[in-house]
Protein backbone atom coordinates (compact mmCIF):
# COMPACT_ATOMS: atom_id res chain seq x y z
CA UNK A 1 -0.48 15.56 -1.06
CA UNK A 2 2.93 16.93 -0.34
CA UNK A 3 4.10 13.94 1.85
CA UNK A 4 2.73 10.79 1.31
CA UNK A 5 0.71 8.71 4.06
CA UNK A 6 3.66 6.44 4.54
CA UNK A 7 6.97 5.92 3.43
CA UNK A 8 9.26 3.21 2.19
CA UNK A 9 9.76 2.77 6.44
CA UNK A 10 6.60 0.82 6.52
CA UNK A 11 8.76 -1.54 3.91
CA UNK A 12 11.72 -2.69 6.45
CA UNK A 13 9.83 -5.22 8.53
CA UNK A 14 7.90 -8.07 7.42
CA UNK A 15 5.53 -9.41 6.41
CA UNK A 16 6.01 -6.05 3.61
CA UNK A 17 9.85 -6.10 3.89
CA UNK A 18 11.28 -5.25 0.72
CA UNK A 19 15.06 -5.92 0.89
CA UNK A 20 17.85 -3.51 -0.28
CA UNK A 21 16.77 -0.53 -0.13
CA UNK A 22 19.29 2.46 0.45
CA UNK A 23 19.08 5.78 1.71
CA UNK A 24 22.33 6.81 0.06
CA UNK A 25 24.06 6.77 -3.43
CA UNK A 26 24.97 3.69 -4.84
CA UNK A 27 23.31 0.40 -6.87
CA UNK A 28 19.95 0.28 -4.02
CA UNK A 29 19.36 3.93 -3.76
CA UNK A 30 17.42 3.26 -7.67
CA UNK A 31 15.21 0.69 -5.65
CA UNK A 32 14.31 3.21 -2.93
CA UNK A 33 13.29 5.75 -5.72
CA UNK A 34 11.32 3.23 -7.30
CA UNK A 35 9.35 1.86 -4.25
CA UNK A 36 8.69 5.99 -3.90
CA UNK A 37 6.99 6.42 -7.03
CA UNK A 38 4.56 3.15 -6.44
CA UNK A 39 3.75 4.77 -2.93
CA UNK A 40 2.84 7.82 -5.10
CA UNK A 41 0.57 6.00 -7.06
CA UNK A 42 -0.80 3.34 -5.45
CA UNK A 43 -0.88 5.59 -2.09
CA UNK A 44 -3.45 7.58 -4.04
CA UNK A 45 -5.29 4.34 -5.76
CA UNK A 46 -6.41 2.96 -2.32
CA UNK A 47 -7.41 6.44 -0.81
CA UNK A 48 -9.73 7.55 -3.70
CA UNK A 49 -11.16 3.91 -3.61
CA UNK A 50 -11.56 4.32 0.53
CA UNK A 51 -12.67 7.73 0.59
CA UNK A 52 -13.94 8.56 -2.56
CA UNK A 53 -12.86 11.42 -4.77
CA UNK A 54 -14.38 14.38 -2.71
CA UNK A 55 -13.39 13.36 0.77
CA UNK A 56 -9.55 12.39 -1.09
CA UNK A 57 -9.15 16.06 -2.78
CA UNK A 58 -9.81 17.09 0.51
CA UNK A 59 -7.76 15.23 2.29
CA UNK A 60 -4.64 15.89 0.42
CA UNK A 61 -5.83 19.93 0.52
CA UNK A 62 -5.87 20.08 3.91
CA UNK A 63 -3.87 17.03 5.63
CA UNK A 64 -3.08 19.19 9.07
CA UNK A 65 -7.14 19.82 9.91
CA UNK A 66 -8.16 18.37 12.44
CA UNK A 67 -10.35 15.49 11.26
CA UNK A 68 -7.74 14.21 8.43
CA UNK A 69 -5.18 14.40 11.60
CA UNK A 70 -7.79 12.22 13.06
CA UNK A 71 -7.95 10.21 10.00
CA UNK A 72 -4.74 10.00 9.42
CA UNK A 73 -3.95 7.45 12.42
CA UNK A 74 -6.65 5.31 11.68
CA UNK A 75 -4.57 5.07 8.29
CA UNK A 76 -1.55 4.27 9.67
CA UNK A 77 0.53 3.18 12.85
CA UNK A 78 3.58 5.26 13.12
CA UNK A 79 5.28 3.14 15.82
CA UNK A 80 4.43 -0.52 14.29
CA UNK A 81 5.13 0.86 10.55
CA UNK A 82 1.44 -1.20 9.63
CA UNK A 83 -0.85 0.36 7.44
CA UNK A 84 -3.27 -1.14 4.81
CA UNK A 85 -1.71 1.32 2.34
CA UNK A 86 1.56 -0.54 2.42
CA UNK A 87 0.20 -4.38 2.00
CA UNK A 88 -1.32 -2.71 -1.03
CA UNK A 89 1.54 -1.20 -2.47
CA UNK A 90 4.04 -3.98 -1.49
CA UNK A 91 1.41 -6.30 -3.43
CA UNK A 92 2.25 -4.07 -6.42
CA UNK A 93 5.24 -3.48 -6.22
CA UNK A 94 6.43 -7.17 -5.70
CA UNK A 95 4.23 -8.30 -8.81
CA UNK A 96 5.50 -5.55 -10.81
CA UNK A 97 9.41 -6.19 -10.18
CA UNK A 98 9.82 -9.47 -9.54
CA UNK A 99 9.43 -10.06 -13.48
CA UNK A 100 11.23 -7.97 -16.00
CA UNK A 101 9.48 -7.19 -19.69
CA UNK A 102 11.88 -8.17 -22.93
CA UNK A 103 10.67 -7.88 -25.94
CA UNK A 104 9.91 -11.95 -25.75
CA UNK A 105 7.75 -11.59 -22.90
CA UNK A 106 7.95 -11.20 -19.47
CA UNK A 107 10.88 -13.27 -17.54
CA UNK A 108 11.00 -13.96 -13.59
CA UNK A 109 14.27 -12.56 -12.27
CA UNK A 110 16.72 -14.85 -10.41
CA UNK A 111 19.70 -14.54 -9.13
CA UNK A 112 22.64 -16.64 -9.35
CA UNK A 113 22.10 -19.65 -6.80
CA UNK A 114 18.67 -18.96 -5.42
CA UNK A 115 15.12 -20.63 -6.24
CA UNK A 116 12.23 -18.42 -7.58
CA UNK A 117 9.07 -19.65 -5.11
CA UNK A 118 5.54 -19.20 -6.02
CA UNK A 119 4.24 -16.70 -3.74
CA UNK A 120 0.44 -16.59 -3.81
CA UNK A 121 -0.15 -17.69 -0.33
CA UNK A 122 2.11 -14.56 1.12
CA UNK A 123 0.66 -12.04 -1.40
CA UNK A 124 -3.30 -13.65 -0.56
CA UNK A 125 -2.10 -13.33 3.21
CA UNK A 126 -1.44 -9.25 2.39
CA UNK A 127 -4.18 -9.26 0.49
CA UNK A 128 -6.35 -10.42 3.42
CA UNK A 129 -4.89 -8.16 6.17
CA UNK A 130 -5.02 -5.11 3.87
CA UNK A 131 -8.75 -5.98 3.83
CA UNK A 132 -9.26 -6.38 7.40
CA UNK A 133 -7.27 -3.08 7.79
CA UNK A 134 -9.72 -1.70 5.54
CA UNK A 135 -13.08 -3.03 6.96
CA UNK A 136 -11.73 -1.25 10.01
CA UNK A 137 -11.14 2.32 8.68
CA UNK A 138 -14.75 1.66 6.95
CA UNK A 139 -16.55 0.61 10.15
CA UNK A 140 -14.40 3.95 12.04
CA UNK A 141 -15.47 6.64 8.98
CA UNK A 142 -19.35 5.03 9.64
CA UNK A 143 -19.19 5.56 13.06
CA UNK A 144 -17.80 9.16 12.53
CA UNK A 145 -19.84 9.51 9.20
CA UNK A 146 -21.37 13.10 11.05
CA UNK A 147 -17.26 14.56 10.67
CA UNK A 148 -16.92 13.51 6.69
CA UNK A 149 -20.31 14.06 5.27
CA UNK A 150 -18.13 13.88 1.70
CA UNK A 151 -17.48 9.87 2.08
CA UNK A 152 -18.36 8.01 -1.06
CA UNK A 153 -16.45 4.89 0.07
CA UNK A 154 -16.39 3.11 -3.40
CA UNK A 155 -14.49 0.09 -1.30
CA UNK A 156 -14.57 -2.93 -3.99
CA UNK A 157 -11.59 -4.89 -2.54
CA UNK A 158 -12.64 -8.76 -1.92
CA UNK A 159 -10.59 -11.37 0.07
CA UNK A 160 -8.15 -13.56 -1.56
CA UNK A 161 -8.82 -17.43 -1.31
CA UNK A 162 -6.51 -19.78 -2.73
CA UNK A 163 -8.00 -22.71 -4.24
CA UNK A 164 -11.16 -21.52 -4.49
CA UNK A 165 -11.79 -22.23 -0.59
């Protein structure tokens, strides 16, 4: 797909707000890139797993036809900057980044003054909407099923509960 679903706008607000990232050169411009390339990848990830591969290869062919167009907004919400896309890549990307690989292991990053906090119950809180976001763009495809006869929803996500509950 040329241009992604969303863009590292749906990453400015919370609960997905991922600080510092800059539009121009300079030491946060290198963050920006980097949120762009897990968009890229996990952007495709939870499509193919939504729509399955034939309806996907489709969708990225052909992202102006009227049904993706369609699609497409049940996907995101261009004025709220919510999508189930972005909980999933946030999820990723703030796992991935908030440790740092050395050839001892993997290290939590902190900076000078400040307390690393656990954040399970934020990230099983994403988890959970991205799900309900999801159980909604299932239950809209079903009830159009007749204008994407390719679906092969392979949806496997499951809820997060913490402590077992």
């Amino acid at each position: 797909m040329a241009n992604p679903v969303i863009d590292y706008t749906y990453f400015q607000t919370p609960p997905v707000a991922i600080p510092n990232i800059a539009l121009t050169p300079g030491p946060y411009l290198a963050r920006k890139e980097e949120l762009d390339r897990y968009i890229l990848i996990y952007e495709k990830k939870y499509l193919r797993e939504m729509l399955g591969d034939t309806l996907y290869d489709l969708f990225v062919a052909g992202p102006a036809v009227e049904r993706f167009v369609t699609m497409m907004a049940q996907l995101r919400d261009t004025d709220n900057k919510i999508s189930p896309i972005a909980n999933y890549v946030y999820v990723r990307y703030m796992q991935d980044t908030q440790k740092v690989t050395t050839s001892s292991g993997d290290k939590e990053t902190q900076s000078p003054g400040m307390i690393n906090q656990v954040n399970s119950q934020k990230y099983s809180s994403i988890i959970n909407d991205m799900i309900t976001m999801s159980e909604d763009l299932y239950d809209w495809i079903s009830d159009n099923a007749s204008d994407y006869p390719e679906w092969e929803c392979a949806f496997k996500f499951e809820r997060s509960y913490l402590f077992g509950i």
